[in-house]
N, C-alpha and C. Protein backbone atom coordinates (compact mmCIF):
# COMPACT_ATOMS: atom_id res chain seq x y z
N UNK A 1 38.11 -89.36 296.69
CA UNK A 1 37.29 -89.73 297.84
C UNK A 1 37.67 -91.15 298.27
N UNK A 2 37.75 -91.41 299.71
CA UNK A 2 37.86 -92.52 300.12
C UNK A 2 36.87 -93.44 299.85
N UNK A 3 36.81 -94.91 299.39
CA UNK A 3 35.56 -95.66 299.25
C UNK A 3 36.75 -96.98 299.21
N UNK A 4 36.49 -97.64 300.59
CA UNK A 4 37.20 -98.97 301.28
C UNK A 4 36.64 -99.72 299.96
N UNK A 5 37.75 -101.00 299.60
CA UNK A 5 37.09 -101.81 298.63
C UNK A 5 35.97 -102.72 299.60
N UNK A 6 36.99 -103.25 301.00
CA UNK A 6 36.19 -104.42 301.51
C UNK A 6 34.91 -103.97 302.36
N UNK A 7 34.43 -102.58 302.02
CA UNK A 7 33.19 -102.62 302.59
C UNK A 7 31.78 -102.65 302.00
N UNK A 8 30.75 -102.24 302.11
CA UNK A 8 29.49 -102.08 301.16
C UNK A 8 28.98 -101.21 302.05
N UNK A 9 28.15 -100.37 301.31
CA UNK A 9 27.47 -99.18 301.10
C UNK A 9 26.23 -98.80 301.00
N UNK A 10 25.65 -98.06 301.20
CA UNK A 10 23.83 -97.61 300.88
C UNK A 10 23.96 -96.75 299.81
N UNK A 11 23.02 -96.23 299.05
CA UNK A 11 22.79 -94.98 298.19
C UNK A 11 22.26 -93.68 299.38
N UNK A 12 22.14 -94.28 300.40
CA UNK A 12 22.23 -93.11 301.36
C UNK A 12 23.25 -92.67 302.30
N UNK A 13 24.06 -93.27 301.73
CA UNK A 13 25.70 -93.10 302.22
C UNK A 13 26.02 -93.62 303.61
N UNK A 14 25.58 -94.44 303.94
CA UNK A 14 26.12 -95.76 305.37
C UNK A 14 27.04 -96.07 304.41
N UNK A 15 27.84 -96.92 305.44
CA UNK A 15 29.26 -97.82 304.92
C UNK A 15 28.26 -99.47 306.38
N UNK A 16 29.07 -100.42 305.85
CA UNK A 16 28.56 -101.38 306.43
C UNK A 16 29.78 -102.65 306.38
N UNK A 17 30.05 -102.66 307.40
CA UNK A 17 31.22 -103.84 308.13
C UNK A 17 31.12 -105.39 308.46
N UNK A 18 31.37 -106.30 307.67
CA UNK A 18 30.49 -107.50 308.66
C UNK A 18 31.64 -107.40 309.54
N UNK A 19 31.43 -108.08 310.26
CA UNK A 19 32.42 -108.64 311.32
C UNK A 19 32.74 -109.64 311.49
N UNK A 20 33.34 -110.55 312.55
CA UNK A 20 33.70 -111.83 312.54
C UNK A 20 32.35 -112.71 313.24
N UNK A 21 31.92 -111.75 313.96
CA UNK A 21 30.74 -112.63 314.78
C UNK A 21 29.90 -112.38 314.16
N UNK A 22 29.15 -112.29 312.96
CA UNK A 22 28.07 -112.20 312.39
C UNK A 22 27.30 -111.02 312.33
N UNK A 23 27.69 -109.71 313.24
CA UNK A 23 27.30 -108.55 313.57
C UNK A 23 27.53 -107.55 312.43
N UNK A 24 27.06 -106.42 312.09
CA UNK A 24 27.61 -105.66 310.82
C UNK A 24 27.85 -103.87 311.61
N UNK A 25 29.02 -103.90 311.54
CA UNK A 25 29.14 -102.46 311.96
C UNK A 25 28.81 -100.88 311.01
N UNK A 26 28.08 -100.05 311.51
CA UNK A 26 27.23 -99.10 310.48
C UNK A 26 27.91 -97.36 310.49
N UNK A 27 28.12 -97.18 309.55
CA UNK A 27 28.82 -95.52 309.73
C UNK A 27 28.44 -94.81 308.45
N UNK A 28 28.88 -93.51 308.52
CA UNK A 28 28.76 -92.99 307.43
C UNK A 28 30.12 -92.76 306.72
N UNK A 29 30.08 -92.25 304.84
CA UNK A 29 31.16 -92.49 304.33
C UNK A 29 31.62 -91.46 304.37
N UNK A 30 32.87 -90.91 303.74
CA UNK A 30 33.61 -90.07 303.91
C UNK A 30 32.68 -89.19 303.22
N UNK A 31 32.45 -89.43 301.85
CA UNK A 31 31.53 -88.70 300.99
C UNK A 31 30.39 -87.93 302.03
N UNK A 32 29.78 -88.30 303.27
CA UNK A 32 29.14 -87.78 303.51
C UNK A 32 29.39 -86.61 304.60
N UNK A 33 30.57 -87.41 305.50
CA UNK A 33 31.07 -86.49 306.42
C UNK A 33 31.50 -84.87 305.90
N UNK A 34 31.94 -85.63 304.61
CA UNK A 34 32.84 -84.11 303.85
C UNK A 34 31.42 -83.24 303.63
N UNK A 35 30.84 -83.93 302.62
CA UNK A 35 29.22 -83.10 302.42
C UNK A 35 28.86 -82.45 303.62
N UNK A 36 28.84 -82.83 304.78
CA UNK A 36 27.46 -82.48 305.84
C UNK A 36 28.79 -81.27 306.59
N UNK A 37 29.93 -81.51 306.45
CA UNK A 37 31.05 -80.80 307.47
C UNK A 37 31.52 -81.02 308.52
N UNK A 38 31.30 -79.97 309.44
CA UNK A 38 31.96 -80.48 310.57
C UNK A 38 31.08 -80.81 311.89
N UNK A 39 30.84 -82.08 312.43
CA UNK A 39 30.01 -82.58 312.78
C UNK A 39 30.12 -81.98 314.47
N UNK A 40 28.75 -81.80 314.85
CA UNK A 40 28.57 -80.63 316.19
C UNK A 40 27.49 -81.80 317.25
N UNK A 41 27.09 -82.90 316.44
CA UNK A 41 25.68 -84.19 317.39
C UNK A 41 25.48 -85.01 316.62
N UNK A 42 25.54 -86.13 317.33
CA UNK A 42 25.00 -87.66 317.31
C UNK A 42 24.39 -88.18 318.03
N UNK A 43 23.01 -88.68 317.70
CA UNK A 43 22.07 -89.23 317.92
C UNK A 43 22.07 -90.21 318.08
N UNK A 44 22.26 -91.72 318.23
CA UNK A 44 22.39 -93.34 318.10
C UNK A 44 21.20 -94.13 318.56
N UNK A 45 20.64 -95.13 317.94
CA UNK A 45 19.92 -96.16 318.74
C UNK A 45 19.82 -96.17 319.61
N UNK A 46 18.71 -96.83 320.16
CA UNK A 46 19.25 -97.61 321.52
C UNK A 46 19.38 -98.88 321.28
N UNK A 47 20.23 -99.25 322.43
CA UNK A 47 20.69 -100.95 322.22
C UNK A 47 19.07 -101.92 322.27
N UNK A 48 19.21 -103.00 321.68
CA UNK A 48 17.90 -103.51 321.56
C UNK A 48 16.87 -102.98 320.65
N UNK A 49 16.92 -102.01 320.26
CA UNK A 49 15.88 -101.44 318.77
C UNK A 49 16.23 -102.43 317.73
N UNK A 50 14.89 -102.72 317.49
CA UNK A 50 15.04 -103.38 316.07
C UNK A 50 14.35 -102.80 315.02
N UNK A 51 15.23 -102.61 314.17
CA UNK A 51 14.73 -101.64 312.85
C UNK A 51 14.78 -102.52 311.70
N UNK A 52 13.84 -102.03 310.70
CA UNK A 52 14.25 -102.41 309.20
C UNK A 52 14.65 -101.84 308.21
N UNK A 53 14.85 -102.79 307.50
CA UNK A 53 16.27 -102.12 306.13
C UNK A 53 15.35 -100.38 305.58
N UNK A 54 16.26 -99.28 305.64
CA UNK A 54 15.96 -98.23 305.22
C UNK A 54 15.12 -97.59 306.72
N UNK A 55 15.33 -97.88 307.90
CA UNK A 55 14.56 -97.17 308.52
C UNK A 55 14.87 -96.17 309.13
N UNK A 56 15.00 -94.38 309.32
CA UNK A 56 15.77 -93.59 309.84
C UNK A 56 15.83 -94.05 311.10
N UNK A 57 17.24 -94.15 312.20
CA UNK A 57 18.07 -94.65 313.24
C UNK A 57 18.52 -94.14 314.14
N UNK A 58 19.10 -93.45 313.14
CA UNK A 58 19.83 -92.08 314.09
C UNK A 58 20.27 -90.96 313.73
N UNK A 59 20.86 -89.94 313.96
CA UNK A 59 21.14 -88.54 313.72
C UNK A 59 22.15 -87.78 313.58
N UNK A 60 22.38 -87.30 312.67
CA UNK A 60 23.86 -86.69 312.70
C UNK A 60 23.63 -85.31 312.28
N UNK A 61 23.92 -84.23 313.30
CA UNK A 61 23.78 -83.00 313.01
C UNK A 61 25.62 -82.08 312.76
N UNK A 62 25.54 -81.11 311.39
CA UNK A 62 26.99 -80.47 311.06
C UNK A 62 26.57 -79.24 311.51
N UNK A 63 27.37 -78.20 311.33
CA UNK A 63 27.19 -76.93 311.31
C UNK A 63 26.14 -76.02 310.13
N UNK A 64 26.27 -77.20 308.97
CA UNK A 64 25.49 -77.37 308.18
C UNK A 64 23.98 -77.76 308.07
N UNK A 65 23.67 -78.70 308.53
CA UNK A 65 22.57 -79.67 308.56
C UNK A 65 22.33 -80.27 309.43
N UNK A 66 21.14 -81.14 309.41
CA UNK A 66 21.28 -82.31 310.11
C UNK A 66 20.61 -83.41 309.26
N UNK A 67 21.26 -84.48 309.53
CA UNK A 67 20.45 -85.49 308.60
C UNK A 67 20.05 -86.83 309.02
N UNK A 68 19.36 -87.41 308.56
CA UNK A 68 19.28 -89.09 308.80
C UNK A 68 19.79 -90.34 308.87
N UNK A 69 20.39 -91.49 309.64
CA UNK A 69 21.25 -92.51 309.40
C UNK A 69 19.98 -93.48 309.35
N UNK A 70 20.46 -94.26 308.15
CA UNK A 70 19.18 -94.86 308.00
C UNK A 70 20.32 -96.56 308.11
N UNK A 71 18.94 -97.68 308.51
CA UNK A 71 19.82 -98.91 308.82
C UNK A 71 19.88 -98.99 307.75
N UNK A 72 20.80 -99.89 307.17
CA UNK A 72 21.09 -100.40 305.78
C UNK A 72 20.76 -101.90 305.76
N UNK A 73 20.54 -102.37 306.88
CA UNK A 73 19.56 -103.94 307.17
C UNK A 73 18.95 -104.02 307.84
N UNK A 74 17.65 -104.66 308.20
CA UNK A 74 16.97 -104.95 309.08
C UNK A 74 17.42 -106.25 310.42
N UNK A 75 16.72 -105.79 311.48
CA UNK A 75 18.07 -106.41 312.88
C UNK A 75 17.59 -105.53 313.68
N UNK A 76 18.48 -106.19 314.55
CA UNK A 76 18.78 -105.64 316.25
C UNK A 76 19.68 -105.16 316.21
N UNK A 77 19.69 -103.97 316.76
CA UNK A 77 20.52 -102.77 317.27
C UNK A 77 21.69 -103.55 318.61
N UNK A 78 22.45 -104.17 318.33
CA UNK A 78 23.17 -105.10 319.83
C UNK A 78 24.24 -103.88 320.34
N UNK A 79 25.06 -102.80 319.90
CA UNK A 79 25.59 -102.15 320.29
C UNK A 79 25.76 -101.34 319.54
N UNK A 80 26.49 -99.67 320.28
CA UNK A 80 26.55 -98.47 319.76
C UNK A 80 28.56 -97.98 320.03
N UNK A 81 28.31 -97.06 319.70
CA UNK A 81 29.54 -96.66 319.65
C UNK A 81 29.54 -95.09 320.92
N UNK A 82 29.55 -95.86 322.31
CA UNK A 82 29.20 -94.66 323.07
C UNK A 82 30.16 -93.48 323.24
N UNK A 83 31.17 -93.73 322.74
CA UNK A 83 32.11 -92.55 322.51
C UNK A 83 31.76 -91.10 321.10
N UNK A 84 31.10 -91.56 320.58
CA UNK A 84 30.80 -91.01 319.49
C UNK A 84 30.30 -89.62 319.61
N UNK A 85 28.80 -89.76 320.44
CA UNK A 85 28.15 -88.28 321.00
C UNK A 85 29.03 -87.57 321.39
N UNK A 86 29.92 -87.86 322.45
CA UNK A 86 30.63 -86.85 323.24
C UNK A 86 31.96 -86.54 321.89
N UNK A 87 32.18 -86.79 321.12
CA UNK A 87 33.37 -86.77 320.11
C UNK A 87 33.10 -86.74 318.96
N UNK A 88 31.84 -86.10 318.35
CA UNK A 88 31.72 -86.26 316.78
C UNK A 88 32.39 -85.73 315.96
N UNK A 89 33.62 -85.00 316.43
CA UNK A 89 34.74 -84.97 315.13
C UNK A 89 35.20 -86.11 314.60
N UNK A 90 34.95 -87.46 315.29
CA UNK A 90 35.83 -88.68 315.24
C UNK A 90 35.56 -89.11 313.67
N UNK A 91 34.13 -88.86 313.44
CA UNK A 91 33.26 -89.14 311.98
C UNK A 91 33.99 -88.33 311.07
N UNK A 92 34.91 -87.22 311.47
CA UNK A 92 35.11 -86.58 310.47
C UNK A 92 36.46 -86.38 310.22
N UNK A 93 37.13 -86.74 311.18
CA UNK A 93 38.61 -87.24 311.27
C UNK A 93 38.97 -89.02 310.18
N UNK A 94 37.79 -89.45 310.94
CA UNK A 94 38.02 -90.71 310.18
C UNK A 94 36.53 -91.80 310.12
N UNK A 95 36.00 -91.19 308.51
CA UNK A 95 34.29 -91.80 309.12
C UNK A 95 34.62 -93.53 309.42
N UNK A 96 35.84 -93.97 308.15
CA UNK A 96 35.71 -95.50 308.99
C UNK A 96 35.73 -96.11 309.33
N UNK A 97 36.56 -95.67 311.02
CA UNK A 97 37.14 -95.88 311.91
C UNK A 97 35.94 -95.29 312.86
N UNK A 98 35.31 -94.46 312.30
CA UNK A 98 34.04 -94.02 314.02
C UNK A 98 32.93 -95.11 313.53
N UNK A 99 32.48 -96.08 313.96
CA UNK A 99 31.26 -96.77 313.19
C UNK A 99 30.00 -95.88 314.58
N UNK A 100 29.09 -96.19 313.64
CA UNK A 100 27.77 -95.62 314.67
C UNK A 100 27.25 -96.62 316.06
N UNK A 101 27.11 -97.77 315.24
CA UNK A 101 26.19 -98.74 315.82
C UNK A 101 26.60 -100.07 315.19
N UNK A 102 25.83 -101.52 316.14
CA UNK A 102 26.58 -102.40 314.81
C UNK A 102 24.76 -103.32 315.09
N UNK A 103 24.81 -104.03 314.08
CA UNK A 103 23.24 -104.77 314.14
C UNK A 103 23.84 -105.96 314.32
N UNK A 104 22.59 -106.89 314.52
CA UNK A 104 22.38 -108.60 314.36
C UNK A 104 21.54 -108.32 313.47
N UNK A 105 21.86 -108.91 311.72
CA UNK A 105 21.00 -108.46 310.93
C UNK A 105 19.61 -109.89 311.14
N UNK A 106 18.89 -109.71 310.33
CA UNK A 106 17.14 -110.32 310.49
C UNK A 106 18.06 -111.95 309.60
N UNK A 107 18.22 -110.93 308.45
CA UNK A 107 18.77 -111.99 307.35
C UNK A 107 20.20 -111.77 306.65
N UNK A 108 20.89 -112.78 307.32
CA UNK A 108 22.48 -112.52 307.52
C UNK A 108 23.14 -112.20 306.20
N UNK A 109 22.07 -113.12 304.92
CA UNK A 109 23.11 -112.96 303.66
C UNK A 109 22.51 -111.68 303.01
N UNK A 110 21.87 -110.69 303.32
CA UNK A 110 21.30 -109.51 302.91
C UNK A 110 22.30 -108.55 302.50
N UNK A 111 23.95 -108.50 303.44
CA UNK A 111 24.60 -107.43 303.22
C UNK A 111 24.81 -107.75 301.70
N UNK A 112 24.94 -108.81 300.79
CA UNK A 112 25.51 -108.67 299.65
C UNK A 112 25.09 -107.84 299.03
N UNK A 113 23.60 -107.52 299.23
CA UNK A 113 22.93 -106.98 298.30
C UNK A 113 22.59 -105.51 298.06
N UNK A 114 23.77 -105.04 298.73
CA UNK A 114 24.28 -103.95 299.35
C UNK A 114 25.25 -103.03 297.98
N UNK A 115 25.49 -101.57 297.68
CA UNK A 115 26.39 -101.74 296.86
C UNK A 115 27.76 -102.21 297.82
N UNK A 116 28.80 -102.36 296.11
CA UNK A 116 30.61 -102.72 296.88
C UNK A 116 30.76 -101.26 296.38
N UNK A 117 32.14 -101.24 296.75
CA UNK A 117 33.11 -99.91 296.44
C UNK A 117 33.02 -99.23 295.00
N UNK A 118 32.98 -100.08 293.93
CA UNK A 118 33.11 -99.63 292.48
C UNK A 118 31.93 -99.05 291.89
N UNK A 119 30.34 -99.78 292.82
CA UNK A 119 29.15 -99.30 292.66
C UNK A 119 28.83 -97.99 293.31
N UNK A 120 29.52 -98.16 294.40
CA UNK A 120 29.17 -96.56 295.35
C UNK A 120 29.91 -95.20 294.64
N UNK A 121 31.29 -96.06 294.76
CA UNK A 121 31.97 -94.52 293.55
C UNK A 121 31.49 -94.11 292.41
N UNK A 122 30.87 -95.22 291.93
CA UNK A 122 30.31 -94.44 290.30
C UNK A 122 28.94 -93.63 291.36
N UNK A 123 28.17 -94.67 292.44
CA UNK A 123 27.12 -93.32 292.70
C UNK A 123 27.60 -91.99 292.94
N UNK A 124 28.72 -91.73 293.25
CA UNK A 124 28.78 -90.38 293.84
C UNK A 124 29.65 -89.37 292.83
N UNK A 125 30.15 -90.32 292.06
CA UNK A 125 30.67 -89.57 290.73
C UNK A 125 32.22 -89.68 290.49
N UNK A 126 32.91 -90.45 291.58
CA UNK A 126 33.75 -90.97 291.99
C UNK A 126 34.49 -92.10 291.59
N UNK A 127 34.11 -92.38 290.29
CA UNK A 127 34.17 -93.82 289.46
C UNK A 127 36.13 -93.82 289.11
């Protein structure tokens, strides 16, 4: 399974990006794309929502399921990834390269506390 070293992770399977401007870009991991299949809808924020850490966001429906994107920080929703709805194979071609959405988190040094790569793979069994 893919699991980027330089990113961090949820136990609900987001992946999470800082960026250069202080913004954190939000997706799901491969682990989940593969789980859920082949992705048929996406749901996204709207720009300006401000959510908190763990709050369901947005939506990702497979042929399989549908499930929950939950934020992995609390923040403002500043942009989405509007290509995404109309293209949700992109998540499954390459989850992390499609990001969902990206925040202005509440409290900037929060992502640490996030898992890294070596913590997420042992979650998923992937160690």
């Amino acid at each position: 399974m893919n699991v980027p070293e330089q990113l961090r992770y949820t136990a609900s399977h987001e992946w999470v990006r800082q960026e250069s401007d202080g913004t954190v870009s939000v997706g799901i991991t491969d682990h989940a794309q593969s789980a859920l299949g082949d992705l048929v809808y996406i749901e996204l924020p709207a720009v300006g929502r401000t959510v908190a850490a763990g709050e369901a966001c947005a939506v990702v429906e497979s042929v399989k399921a549908a499930s929950d994107l939950y934020a992995p920080l609390a923040g403002e929703v500043v942009a989405v990834n509007d290509a995404l709805p109309g293209a949700p194979e992109q998540a499954n071609q390459d989850a992390y390269a499609a990001w969902f959405f990206r925040l202005e988190p509440s409290e900037p040094g929060a992502i640490a506390k996030l898992l890294d790569a070596a913590a997420y793979a042992a979650s998923i069994g992937d160690a």
